[in-house]
Structure formats: structure tokens, C-alpha cells
C-alpha atoms as a PDB file:
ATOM      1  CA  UNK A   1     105.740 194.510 109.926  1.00  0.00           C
ATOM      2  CA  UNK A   2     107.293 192.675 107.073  1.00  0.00           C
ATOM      3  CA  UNK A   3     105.712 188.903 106.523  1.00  0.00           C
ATOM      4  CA  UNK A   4     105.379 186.744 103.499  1.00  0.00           C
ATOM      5  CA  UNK A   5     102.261 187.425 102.658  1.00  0.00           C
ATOM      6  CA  UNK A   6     102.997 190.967 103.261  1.00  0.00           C
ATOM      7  CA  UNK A   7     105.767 190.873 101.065  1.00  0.00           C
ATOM      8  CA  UNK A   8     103.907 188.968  98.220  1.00  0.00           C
ATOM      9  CA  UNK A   9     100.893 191.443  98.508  1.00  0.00           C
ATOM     10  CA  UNK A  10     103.225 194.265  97.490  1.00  0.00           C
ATOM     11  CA  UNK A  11     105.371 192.311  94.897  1.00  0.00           C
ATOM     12  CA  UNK A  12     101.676 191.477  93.096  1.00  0.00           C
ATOM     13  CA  UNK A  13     100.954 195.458  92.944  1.00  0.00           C
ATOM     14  CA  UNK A  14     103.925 196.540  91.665  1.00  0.00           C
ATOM     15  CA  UNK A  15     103.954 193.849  89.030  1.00  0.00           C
ATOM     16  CA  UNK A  16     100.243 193.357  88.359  1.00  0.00           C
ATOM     17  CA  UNK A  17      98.270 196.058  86.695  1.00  0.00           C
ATOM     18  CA  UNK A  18      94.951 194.700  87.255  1.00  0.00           C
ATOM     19  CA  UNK A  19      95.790 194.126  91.094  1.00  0.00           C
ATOM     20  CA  UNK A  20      96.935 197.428  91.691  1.00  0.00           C
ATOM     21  CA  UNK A  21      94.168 198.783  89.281  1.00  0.00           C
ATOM     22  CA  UNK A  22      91.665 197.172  92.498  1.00  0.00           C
ATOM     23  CA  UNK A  23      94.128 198.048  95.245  1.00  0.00           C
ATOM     24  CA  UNK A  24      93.904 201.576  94.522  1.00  0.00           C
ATOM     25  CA  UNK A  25      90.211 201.607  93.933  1.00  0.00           C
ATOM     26  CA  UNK A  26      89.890 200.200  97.401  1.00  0.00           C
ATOM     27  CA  UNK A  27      93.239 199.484  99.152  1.00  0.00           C
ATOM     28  CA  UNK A  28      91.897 198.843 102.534  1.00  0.00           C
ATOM     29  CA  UNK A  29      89.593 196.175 101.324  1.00  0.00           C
ATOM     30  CA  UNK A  30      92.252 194.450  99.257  1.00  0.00           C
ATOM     31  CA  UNK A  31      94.691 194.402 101.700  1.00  0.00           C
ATOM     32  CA  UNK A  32      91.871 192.890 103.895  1.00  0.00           C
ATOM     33  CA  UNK A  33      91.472 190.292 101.533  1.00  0.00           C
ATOM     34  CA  UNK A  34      95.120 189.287 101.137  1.00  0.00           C
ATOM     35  CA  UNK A  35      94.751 188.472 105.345  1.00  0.00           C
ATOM     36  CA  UNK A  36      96.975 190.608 106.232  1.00  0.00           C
ATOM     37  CA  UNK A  37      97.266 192.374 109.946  1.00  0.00           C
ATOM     38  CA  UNK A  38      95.613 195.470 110.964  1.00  0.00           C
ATOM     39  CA  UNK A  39      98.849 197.503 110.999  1.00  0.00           C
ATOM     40  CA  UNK A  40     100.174 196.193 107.266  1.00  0.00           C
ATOM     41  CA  UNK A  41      97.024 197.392 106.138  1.00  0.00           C
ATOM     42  CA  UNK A  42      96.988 200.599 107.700  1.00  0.00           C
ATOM     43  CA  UNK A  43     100.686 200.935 106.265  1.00  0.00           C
ATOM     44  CA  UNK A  44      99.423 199.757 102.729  1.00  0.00           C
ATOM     45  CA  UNK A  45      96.684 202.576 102.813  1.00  0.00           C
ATOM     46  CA  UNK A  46      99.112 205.208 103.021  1.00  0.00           C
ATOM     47  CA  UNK A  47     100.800 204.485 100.029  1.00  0.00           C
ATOM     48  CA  UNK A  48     100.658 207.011  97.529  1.00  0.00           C
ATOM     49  CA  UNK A  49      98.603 205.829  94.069  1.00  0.00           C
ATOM     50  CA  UNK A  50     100.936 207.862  92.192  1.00  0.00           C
ATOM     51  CA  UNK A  51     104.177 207.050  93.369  1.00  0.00           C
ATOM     52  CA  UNK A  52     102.847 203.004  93.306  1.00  0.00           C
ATOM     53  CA  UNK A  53     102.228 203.669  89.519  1.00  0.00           C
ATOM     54  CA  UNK A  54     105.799 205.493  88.835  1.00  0.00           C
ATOM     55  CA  UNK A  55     107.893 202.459  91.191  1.00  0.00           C
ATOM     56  CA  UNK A  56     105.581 199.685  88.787  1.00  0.00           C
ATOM     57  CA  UNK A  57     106.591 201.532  85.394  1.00  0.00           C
ATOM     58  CA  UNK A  58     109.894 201.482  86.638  1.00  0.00           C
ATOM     59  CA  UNK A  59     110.035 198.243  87.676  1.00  0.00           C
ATOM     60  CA  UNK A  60     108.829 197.089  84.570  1.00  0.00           C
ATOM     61  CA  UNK A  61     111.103 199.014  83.039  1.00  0.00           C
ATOM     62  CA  UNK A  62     114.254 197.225  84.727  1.00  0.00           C
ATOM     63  CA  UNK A  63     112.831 194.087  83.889  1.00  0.00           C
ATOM     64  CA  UNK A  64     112.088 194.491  80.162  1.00  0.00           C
ATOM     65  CA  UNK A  65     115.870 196.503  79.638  1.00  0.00           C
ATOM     66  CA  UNK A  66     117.271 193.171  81.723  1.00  0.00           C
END
């Protein structure tokens, strides 16, 4: 399942507000965009909005406290 572009789709969420701001609105259709394959997407669209938003404060977290 796991790719590059796979991989850098996710990274961009949990990092970008803005990108996870439209992934959320419409996850299937910006997972679509990034090309990735039927089943990432269908993997991506089960991701719960709330849980991506804790794992991104967190992660921004780690990186700001270094």
C-alpha cells in the first residue's frame, strides 16, 4: 500500500494546515488528485478528521519542543 507519493500525501496533511483543511473537506477528491491508487484512497478516506487533527498538533508539537 505504502508508495512515495503515498507517503508524501500523508506527510503534507499532517504538516500542512491548509492541505488537510481541503483533505478533510473532500478527502476522496484530494487523494484523487495526489494520483494515488484506488485502494490508498479508499484507506485515506477512512481516516478519522479528528484523530488527523490531534496526530498534526502533536506533531507540531515535537517539532517546535525539538
Amino acid at each position: 500500500m505504502s508508495s512515495p507519493a503515498f507517503e508524501a500525501f500523508l506527510a503534507l496533511i499532517y504538516t500542512d494546515a491548509a492541505a488537510r483543511v481541503r483533505f478533510v473537506a473532500d478527502p476522496r477528491g484530494e487523494a484523487q488528485r495526489a494520483g494515488l491508487t484506488p485502494a490508498q484512497i479508499e484507506s485515506l478516506v477512512a481516516i478519522d478528521g479528528r484523530g488527523l487533527e490531534l496526530a498534526a498538533r502533536s506533531l507540531a508539537a515535537k517539532r517546535r519542543d525539538g
